[in-house]
C-alpha atoms as a PDB file:
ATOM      1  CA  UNK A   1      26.806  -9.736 -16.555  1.00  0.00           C
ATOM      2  CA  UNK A   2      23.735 -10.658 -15.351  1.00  0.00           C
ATOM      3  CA  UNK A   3      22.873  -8.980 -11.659  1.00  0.00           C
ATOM      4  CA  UNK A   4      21.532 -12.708 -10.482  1.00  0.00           C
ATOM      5  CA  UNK A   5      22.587 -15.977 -11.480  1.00  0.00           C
ATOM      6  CA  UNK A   6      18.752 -17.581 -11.032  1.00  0.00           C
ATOM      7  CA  UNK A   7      16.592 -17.937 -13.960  1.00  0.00           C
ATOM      8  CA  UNK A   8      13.789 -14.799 -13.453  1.00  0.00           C
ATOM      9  CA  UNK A   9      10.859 -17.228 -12.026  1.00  0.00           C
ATOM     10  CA  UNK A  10      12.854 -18.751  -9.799  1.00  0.00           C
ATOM     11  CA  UNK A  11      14.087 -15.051  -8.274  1.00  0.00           C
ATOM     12  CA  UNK A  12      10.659 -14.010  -8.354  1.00  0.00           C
ATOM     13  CA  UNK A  13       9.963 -16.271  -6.100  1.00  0.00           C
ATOM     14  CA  UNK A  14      13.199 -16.174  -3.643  1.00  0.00           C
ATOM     15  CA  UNK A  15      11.810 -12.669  -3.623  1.00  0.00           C
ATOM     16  CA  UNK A  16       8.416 -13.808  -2.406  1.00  0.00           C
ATOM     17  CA  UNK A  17      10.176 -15.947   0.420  1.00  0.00           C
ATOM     18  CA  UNK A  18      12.173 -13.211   1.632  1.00  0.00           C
ATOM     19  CA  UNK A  19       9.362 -10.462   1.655  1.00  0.00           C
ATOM     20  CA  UNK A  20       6.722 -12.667   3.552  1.00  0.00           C
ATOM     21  CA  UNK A  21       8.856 -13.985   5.798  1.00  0.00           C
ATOM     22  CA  UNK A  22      10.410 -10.861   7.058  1.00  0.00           C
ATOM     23  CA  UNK A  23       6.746  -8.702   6.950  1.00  0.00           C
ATOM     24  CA  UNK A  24       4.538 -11.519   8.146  1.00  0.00           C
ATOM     25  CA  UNK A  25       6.308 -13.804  10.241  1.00  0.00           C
ATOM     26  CA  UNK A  26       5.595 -16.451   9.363  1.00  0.00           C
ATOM     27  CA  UNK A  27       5.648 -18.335   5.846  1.00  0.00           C
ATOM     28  CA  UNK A  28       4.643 -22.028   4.844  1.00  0.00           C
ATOM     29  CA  UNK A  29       4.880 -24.062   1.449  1.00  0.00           C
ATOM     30  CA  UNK A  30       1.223 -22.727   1.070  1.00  0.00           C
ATOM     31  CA  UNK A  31       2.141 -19.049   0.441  1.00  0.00           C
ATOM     32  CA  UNK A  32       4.105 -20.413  -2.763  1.00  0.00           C
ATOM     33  CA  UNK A  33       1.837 -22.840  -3.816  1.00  0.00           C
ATOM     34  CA  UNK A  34      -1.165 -20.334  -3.876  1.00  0.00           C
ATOM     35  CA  UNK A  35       0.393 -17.106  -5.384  1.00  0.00           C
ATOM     36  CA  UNK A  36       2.659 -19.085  -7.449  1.00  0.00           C
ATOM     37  CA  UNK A  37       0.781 -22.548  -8.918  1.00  0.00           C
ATOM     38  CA  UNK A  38       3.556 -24.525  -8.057  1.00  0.00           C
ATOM     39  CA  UNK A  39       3.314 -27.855  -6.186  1.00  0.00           C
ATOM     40  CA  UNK A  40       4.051 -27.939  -2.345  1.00  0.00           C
ATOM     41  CA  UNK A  41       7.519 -29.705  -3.095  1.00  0.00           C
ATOM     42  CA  UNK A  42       8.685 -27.579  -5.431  1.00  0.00           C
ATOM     43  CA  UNK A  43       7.999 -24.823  -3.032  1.00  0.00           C
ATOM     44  CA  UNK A  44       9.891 -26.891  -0.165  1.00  0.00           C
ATOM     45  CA  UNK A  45      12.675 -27.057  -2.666  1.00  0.00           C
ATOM     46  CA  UNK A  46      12.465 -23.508  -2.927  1.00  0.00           C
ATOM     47  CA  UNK A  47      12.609 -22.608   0.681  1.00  0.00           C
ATOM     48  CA  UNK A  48      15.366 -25.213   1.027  1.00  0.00           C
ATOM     49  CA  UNK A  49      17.333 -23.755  -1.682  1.00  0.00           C
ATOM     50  CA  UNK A  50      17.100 -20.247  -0.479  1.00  0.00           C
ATOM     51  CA  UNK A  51      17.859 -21.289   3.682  1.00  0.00           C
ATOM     52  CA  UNK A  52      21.252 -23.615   1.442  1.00  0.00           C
ATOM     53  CA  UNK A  53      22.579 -20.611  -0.988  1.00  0.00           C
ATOM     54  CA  UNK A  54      20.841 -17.792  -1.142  1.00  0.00           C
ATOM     55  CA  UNK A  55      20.837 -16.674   2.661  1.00  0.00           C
ATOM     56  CA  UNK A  56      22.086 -19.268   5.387  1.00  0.00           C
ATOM     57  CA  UNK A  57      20.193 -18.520   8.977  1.00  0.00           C
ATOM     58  CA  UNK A  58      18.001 -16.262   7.584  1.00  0.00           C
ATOM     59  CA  UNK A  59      14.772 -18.401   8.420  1.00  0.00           C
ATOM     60  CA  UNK A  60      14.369 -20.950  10.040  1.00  0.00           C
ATOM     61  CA  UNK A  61      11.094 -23.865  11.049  1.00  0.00           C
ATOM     62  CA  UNK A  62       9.263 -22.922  13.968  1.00  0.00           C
ATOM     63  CA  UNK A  63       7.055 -26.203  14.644  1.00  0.00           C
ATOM     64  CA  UNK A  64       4.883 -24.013  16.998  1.00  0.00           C
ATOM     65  CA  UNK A  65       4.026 -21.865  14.204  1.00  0.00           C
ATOM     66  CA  UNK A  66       4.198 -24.695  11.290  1.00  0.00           C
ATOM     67  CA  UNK A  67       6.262 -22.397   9.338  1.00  0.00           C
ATOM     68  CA  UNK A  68       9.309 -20.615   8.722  1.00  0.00           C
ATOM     69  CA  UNK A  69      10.012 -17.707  10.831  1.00  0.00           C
ATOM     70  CA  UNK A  70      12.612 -14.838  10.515  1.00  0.00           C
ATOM     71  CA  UNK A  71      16.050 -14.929  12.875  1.00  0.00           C
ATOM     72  CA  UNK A  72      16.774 -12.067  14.948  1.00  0.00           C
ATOM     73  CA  UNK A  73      19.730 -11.069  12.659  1.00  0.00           C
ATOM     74  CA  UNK A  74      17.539 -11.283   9.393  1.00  0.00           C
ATOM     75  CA  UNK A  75      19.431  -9.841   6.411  1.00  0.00           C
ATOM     76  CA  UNK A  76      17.913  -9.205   2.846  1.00  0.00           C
ATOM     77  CA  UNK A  77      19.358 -10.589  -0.116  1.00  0.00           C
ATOM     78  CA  UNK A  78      16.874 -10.633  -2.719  1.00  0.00           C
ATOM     79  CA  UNK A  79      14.964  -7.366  -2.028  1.00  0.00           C
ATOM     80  CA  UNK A  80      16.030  -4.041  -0.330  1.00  0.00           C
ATOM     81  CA  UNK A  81      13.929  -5.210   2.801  1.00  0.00           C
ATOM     82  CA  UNK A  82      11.118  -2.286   2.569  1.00  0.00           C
ATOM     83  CA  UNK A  83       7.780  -2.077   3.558  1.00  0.00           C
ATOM     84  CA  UNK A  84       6.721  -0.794   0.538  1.00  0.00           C
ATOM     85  CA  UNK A  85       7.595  -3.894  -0.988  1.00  0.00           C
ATOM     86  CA  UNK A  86       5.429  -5.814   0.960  1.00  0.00           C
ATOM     87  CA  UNK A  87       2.766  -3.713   0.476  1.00  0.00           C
ATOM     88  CA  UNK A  88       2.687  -3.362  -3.088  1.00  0.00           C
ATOM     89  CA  UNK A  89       2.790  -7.253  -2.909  1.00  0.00           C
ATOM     90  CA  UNK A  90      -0.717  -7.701  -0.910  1.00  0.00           C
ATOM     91  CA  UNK A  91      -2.280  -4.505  -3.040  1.00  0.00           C
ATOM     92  CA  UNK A  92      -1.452  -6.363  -6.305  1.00  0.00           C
ATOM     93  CA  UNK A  93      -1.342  -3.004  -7.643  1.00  0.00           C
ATOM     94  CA  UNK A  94       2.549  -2.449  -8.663  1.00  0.00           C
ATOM     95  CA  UNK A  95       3.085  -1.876 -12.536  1.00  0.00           C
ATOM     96  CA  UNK A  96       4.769  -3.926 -14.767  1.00  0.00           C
ATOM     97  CA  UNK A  97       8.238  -2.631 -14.676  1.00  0.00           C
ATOM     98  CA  UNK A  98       8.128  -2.350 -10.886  1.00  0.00           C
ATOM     99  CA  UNK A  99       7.595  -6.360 -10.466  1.00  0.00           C
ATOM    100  CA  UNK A 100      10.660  -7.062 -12.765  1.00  0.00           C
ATOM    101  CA  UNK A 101      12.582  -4.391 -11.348  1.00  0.00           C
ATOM    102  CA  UNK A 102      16.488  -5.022 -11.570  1.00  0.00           C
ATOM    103  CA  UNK A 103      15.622  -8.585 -13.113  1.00  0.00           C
ATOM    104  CA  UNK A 104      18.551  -9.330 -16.246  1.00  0.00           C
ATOM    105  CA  UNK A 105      15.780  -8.409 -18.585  1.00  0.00           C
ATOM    106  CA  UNK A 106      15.739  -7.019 -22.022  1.00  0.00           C
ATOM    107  CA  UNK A 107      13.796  -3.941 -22.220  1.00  0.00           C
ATOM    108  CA  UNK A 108      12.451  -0.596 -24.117  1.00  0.00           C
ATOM    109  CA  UNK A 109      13.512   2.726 -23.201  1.00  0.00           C
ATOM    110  CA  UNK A 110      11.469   3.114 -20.367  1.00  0.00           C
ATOM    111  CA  UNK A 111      11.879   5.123 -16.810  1.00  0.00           C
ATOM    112  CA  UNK A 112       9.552   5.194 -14.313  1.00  0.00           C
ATOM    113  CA  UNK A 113       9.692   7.505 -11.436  1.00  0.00           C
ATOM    114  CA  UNK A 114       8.341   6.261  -8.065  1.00  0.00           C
ATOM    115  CA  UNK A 115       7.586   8.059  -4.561  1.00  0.00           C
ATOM    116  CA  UNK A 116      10.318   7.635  -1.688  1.00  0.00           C
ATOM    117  CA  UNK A 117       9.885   5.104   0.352  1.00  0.00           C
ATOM    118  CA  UNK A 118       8.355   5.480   3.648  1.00  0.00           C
ATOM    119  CA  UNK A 119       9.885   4.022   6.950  1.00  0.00           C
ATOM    120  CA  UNK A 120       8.092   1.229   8.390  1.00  0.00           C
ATOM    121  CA  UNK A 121       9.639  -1.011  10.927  1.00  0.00           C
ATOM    122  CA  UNK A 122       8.782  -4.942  10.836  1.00  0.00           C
ATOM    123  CA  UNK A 123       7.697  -4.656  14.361  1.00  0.00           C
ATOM    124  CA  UNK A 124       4.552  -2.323  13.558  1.00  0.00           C
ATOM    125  CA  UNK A 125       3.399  -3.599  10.238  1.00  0.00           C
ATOM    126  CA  UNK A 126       3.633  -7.096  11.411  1.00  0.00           C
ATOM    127  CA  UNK A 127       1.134  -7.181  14.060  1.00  0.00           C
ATOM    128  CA  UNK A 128      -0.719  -4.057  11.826  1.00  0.00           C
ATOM    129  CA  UNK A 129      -1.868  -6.639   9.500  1.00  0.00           C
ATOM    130  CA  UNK A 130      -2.089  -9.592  11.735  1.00  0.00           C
ATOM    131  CA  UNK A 131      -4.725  -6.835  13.560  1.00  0.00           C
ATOM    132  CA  UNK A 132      -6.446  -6.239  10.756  1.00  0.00           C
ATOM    133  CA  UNK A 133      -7.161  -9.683   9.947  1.00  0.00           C
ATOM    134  CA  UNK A 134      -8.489 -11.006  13.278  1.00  0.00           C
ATOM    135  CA  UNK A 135     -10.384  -7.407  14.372  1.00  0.00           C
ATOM    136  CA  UNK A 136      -7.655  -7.197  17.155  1.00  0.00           C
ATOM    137  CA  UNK A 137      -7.131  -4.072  19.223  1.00  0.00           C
ATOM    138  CA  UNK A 138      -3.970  -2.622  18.729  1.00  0.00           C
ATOM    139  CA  UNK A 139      -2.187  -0.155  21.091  1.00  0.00           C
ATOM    140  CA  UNK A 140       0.282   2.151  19.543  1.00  0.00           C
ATOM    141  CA  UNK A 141       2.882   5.292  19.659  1.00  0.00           C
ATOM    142  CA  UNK A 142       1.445   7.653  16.871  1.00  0.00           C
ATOM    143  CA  UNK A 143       2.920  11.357  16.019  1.00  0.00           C
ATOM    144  CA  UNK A 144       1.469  13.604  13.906  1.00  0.00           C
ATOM    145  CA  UNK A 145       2.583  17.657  12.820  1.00  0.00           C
ATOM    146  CA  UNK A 146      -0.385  18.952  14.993  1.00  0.00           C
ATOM    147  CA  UNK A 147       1.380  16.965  17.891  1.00  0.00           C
ATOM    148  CA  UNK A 148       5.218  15.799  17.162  1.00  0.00           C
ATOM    149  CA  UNK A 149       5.253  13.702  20.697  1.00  0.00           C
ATOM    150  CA  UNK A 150       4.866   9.908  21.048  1.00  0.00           C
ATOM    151  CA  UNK A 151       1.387   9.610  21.987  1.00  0.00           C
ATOM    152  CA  UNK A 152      -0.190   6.096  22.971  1.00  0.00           C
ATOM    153  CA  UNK A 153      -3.022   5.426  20.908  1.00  0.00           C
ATOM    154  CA  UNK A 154      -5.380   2.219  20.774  1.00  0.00           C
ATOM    155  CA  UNK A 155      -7.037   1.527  17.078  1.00  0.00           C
ATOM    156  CA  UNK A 156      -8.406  -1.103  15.577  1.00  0.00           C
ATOM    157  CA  UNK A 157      -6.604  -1.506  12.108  1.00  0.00           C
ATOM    158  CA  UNK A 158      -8.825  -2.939   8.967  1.00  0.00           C
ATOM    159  CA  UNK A 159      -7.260  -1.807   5.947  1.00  0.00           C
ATOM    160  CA  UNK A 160      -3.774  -0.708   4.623  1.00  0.00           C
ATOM    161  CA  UNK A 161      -4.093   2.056   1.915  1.00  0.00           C
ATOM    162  CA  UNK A 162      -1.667   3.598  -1.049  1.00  0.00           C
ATOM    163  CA  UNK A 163      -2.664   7.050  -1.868  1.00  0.00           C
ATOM    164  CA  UNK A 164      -0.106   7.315  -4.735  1.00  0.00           C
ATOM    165  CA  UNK A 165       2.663   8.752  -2.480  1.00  0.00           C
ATOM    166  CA  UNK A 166       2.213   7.023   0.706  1.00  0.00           C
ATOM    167  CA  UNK A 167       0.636   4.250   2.933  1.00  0.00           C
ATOM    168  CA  UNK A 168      -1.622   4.492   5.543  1.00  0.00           C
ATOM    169  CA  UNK A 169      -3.966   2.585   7.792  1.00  0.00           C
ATOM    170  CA  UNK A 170      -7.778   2.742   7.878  1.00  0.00           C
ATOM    171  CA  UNK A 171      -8.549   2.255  11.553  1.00  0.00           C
ATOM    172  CA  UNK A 172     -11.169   2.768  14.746  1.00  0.00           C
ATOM    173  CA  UNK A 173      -9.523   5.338  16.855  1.00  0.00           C
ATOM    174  CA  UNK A 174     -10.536   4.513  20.865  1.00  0.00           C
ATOM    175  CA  UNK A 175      -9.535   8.043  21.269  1.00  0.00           C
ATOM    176  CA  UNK A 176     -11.202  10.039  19.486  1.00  0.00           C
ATOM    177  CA  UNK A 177     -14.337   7.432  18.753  1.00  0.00           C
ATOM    178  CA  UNK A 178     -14.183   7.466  15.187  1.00  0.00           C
ATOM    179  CA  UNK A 179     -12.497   5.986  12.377  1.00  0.00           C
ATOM    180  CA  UNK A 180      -9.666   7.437  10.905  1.00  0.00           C
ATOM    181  CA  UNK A 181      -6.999   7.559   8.443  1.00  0.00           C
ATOM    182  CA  UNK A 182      -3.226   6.657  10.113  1.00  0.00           C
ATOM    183  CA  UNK A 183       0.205   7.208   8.479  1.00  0.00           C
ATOM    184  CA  UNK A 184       2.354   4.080   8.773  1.00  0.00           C
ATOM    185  CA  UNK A 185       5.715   5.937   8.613  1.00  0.00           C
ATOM    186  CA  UNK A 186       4.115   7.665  11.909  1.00  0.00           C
ATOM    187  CA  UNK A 187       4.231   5.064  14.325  1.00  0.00           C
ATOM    188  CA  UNK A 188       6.681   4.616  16.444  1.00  0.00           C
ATOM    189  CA  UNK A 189       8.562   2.158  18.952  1.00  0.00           C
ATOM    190  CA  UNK A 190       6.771  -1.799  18.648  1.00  0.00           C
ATOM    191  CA  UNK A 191       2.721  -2.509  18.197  1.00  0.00           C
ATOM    192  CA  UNK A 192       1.216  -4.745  21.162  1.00  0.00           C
ATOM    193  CA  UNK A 193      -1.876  -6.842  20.442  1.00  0.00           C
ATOM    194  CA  UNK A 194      -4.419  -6.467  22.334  1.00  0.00           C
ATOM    195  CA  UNK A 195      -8.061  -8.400  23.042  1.00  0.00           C
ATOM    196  CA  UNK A 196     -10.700  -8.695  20.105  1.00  0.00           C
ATOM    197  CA  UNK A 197     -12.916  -5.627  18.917  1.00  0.00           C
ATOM    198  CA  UNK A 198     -16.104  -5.449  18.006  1.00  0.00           C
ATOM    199  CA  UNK A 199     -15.292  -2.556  15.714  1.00  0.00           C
ATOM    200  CA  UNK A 200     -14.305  -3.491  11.834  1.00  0.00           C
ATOM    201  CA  UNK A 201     -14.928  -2.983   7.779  1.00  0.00           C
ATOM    202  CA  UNK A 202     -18.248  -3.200   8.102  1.00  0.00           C
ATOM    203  CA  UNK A 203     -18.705  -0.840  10.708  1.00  0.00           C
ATOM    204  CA  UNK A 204     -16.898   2.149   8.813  1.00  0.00           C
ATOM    205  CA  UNK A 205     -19.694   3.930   6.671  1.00  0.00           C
ATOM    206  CA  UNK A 206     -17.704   6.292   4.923  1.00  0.00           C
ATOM    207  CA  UNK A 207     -15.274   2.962   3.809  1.00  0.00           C
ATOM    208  CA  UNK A 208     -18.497   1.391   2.662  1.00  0.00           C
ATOM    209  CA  UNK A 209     -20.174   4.448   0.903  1.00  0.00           C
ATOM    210  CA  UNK A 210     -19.216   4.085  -2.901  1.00  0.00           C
ATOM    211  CA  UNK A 211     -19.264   8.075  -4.935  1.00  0.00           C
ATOM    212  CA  UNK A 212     -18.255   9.437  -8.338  1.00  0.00           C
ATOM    213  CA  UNK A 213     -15.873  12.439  -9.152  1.00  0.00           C
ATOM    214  CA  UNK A 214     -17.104  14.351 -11.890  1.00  0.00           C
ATOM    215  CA  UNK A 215     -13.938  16.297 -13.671  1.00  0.00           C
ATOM    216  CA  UNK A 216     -14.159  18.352 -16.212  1.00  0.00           C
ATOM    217  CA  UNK A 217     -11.574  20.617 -18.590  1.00  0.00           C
ATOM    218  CA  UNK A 218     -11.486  24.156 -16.892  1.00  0.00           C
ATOM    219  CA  UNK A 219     -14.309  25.950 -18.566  1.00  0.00           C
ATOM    220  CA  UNK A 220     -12.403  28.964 -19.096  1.00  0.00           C
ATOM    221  CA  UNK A 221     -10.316  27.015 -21.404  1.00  0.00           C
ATOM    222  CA  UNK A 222     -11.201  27.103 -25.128  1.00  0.00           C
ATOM    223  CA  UNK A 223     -12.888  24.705 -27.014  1.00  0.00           C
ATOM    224  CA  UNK A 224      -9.708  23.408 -28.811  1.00  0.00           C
ATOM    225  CA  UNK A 225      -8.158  22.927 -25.484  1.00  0.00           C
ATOM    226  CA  UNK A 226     -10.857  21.202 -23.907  1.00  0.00           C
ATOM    227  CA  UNK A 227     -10.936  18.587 -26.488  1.00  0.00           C
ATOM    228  CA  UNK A 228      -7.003  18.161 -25.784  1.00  0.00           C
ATOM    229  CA  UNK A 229      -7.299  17.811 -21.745  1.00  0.00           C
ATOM    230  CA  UNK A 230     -10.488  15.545 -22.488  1.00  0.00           C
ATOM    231  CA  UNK A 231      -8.186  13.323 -24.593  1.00  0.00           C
ATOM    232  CA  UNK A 232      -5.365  13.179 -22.194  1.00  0.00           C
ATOM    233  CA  UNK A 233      -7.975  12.184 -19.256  1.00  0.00           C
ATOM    234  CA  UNK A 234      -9.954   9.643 -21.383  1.00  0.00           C
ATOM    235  CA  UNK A 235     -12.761  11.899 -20.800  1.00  0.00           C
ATOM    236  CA  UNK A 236     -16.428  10.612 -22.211  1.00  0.00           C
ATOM    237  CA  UNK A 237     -18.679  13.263 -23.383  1.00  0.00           C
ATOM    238  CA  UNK A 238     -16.144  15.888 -21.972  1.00  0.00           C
ATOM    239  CA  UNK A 239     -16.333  14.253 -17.965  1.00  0.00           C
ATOM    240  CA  UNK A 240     -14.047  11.882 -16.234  1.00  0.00           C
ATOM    241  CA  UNK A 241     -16.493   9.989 -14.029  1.00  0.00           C
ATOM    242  CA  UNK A 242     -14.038   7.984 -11.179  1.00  0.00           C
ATOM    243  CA  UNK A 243     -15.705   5.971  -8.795  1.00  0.00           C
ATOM    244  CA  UNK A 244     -13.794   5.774  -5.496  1.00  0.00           C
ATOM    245  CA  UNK A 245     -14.614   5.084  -1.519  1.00  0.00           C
ATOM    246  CA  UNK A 246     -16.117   8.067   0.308  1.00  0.00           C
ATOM    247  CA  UNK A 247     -12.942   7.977   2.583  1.00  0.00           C
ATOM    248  CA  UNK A 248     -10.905   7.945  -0.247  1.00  0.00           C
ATOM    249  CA  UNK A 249     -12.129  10.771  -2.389  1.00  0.00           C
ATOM    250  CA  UNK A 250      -8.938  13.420  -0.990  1.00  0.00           C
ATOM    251  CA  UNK A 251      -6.176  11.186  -2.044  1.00  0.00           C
ATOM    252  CA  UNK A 252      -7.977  10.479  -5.917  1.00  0.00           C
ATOM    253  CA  UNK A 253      -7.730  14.353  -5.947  1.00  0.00           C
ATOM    254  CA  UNK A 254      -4.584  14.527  -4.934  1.00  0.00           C
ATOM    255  CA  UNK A 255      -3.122  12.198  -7.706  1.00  0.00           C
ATOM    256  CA  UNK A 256      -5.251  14.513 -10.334  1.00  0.00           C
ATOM    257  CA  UNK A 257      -3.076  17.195  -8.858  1.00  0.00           C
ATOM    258  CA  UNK A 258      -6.750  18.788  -8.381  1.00  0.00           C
ATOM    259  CA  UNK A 259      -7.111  21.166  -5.369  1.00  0.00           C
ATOM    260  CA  UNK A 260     -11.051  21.526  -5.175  1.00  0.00           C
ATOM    261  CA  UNK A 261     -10.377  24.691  -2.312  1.00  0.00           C
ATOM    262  CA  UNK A 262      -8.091  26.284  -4.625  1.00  0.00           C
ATOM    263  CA  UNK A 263      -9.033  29.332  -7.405  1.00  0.00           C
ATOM    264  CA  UNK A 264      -5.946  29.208 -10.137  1.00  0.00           C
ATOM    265  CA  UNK A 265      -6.402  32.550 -12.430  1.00  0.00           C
ATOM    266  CA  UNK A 266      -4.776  30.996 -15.285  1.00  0.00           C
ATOM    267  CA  UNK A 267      -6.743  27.651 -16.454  1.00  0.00           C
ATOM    268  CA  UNK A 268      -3.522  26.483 -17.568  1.00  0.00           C
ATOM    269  CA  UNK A 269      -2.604  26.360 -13.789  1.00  0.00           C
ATOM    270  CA  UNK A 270      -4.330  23.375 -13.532  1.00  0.00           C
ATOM    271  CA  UNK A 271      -6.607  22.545 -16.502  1.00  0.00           C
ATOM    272  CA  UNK A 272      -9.134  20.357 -14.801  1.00  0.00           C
ATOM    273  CA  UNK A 273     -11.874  21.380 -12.725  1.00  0.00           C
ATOM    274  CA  UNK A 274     -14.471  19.250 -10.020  1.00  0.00           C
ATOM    275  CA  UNK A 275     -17.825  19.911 -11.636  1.00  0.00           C
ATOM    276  CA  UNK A 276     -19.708  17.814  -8.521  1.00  0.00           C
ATOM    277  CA  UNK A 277     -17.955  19.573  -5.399  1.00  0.00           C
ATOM    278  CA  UNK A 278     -21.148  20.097  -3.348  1.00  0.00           C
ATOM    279  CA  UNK A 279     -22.133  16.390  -3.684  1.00  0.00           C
ATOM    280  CA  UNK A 280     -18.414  15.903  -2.323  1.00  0.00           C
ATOM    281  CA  UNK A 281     -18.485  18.544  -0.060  1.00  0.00           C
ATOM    282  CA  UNK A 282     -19.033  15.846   3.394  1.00  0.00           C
ATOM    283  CA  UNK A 283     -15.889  14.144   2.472  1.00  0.00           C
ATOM    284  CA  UNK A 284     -13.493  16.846   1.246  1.00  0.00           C
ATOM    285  CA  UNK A 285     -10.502  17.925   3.591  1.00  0.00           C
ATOM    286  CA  UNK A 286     -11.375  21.302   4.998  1.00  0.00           C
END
């Protein structure tokens, strides 16, 4: 029996509907027509259908807006109602089986494991990215380990981030006069937004600053086994060159499972090594 009785485009885009509404706020016929390629009344027709039979009172026309907003008592049908759904949706980054995920499809033998999903409330990541997109200040409850307690914070928010295993902000920090690197599932209570900033993208010089990892097999490895890690990395003339964002270069490491402070006796540990760690060395977590 087929999980959903709607043909697989048509859930995709239900989906789509049900995501942006409930994450931005606000969704139009334009949303459809853009990602989709469908004409504006076939997207009406799709809005339509999904208010009619897929879930009554869950939006509804704001003419204030000029677009469908979500009700207080918003329920999801079509998706679990995650942020990580959303998110994965603007980074255009999910893989193949994770955008037909639970569709009635035919398919190979295939599992793919995927990291918990963090806890994000509508009423931060909402006016996160509407922040982000007009260089708004944004003031905030943050906690971290180093301090547990809400603490009010004020940032200016410019660019949501997956690491691999989690999603965080890239943000000016009024309190400690820098940018810095947020964890969404850390903020607490509701986001107010504040006046505009002159703080943004192109402000952040370690966002902007483009560097390579060099990785190489451990050394200490034979030669045989070199060639095999080389293989397995796509290595070219023995080096995997990976060019990332300075800001970025802690969470590529962490995905190679490559701990650049770390000294493993047995090169089987962890098989790879960072050949260019002083050239890396400004950007590397201490």
């Amino acid at each position: 029996m087929d999980l959903w009785p709607y043909r697989w485009d048509h859930l995709l885009r239900y989906r789509y509907i049900e995501t942006i509404s409930l994450w931005e706020g606000r969704l139009t016929t334009g949303h459809l027509t853009r990602c989709f390629g469908i004409g504006r009344q076939q997207a009406s027709k799709d809005i339509n259908f999904y208010l009619r039979e897929i879930a009554p009172g869950n939006i509804s026309y704001d003419k204030y807006l000029k677009g469908y907003r979500p009700s207080a008592d918003f329920v999801p049908r079509v998706t679990r109602g995650t942020a990580d759904e959303y998110l994965h949706l603007m980074s255009r980054d999910e893989q193949l089986m994770g955008v037909f995920e639970s569709l009635p499809l035919a398919t190979a033998n295939v599992e793919q494991l995927t990291p918990p999903g963090r806890d994000v409330a509508p009423s931060i990541l909402r006016p996160m990215i509407q922040a982000a997109r007009a260089r708004k200040r944004l003031e905030v409850d943050y906690v971290s380990l180093k301090n547990p307690d809400r603490e009010g914070r004020i940032i200016v928010p410019h660019t949501l981030v997956f690491t691999g295993y989690r999603w965080h902000v890239r943000a000016w920090c009024e309190k400690n006069q820098g940018f810095r690197d947020f964890v969404l599932s850390r903020f607490r209570g509701d986001a107010e937004i504040l006046d505009d900033s002159t703080y943004g993208e192109d402000q952040d010089s370690d966002w902007l600053q483009r560097v390579t990892i060099i990785v190489t097999p451990d050394p200490r490895l034979s030669k045989a086994q070199q060639e095999v890690i080389a293989h397995d990395y796509g290595m070219s003339d023995g080096k995997l060159r990976l060019e990332t964002r300075a800001t970025l270069v802690n969470y590529q490491l962490q995905l190679l499972q490559l701990d650049p402070r770390a000294h493993q006796d047995n090169p089987l540990a962890q098989q790879i090594v960072l050949e260019n760690h002083e050239a890396l060395t400004p950007w590397l977590f201490t």
